[in-house]
Protein backbone atom coordinates (compact mmCIF):
# COMPACT_ATOMS: atom_id res chain seq x y z
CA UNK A 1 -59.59 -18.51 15.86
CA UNK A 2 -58.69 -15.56 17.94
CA UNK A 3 -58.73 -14.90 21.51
CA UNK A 4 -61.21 -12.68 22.54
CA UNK A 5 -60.49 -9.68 24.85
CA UNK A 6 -61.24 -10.33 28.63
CA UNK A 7 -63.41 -8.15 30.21
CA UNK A 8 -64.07 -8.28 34.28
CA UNK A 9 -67.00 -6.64 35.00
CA UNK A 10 -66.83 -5.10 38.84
CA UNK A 11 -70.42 -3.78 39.47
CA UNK A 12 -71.72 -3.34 42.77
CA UNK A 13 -75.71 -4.61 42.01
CA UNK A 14 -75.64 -8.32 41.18
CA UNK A 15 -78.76 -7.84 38.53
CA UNK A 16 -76.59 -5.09 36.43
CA UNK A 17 -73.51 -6.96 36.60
CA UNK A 18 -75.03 -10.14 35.70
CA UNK A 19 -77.26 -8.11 32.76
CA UNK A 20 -73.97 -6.39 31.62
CA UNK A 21 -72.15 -9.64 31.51
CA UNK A 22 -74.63 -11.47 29.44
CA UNK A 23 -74.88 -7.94 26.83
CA UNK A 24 -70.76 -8.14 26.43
CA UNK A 25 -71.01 -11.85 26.39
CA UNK A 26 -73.57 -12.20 23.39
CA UNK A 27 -71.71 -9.73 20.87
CA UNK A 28 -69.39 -12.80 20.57
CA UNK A 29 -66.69 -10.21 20.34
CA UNK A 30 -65.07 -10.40 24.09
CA UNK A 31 -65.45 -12.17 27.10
CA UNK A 32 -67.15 -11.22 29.51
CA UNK A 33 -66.36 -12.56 33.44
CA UNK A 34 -67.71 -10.64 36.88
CA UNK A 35 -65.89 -9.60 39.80
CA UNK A 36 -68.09 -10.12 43.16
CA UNK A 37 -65.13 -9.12 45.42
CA UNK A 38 -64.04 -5.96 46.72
CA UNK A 39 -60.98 -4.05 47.22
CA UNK A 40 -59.68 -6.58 49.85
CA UNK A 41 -59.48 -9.21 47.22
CA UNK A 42 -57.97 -7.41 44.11
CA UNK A 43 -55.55 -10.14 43.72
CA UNK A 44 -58.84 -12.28 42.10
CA UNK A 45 -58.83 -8.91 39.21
CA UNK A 46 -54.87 -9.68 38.73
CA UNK A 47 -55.14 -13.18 38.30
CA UNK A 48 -57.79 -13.04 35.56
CA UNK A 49 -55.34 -10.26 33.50
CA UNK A 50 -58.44 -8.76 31.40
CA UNK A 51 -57.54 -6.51 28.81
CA UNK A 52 -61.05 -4.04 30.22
CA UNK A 53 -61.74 -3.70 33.69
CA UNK A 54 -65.69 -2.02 33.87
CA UNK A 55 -65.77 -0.23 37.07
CA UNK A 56 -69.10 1.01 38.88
CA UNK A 57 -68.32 4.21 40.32
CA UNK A 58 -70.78 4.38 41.78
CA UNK A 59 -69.48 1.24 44.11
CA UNK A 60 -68.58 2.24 47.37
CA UNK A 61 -65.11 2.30 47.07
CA UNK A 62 -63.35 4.36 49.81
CA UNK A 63 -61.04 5.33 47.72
CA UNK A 64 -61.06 4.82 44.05
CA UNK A 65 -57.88 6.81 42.73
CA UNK A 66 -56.12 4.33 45.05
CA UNK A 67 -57.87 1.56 43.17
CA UNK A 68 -56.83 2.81 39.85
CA UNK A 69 -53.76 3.50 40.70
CA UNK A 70 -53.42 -0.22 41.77
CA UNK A 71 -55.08 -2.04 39.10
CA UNK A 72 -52.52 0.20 36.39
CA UNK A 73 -49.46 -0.67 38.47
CA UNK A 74 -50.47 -4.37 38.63
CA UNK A 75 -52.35 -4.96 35.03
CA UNK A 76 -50.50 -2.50 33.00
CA UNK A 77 -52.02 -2.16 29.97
CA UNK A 78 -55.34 -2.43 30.66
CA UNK A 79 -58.08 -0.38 30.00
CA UNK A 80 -60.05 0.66 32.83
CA UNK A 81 -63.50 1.76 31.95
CA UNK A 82 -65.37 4.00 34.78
CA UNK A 83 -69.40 2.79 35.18
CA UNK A 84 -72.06 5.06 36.75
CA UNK A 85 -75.99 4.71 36.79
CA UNK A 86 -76.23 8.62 36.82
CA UNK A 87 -75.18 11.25 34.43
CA UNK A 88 -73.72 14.86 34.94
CA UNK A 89 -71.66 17.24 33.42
CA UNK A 90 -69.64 17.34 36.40
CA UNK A 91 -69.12 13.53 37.01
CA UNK A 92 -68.30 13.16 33.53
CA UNK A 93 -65.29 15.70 33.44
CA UNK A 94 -64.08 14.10 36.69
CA UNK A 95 -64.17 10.11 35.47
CA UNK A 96 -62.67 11.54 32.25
CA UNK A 97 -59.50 12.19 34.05
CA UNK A 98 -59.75 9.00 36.16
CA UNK A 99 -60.92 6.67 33.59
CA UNK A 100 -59.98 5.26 29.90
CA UNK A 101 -63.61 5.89 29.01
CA UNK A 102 -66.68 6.64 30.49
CA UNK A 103 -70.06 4.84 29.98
CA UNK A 104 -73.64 4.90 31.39
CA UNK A 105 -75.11 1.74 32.87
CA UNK A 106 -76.94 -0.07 31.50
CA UNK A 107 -75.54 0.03 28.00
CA UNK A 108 -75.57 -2.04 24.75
CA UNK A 109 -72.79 -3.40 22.94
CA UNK A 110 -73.23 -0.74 20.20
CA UNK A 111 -71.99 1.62 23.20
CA UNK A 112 -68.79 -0.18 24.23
CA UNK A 113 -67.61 -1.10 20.80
């Protein structure tokens, strides 16, 4: 059998992350693990080496190019997918150039794959 893809889910609202989680989780594709720490503990996010890395924008990161910038010099070759609860043409152009992919939360399976 093959390993599944490890994905760390970093979402700021526990009942989203755990939802999300559970949604990756029962496609039987990947697996699915979250991240309850912040920027102070990235080390946790390194340790786990998932192959996506779902990131809540809308988190209050102080300063999430630095974060990026991090997790790609540290996990290279990971994918780092940006997270938002809100839509806008505006947002989406600027995540674009920040992130792998883009998605809206919540989302289905169908979405991610």
């Amino acid at each position: 059998m093959a390993q599944r893809d490890k994905i760390l889910v970093w979402v700021a609202n526990i009942d989203m992350r755990i939802h999300l989680v559970n949604v990756i989780n029962r496609s039987g594709n990947y697996d699915a693990i979250e991240y309850r720490g912040g920027i102070e503990g990235m080390e946790a996010i390194y340790a786990q080496k998932p192959q996506f890395l779902l990131l809540d924008v809308d988190y209050a990161l102080p300063d999430p190019e630095n974060v990026i910038q991090q997790v790609r010099s540290n996990l290279s070759g990971t994918y780092i997918i940006g997270l938002s609860n809100r839509w806008d043409e505006r947002k989406r152009h600027q995540m674009e150039e920040m992130f792998d992919g883009v998605l809206v939360m919540p989302f289905d399976i169908d979405s991610f794959e």
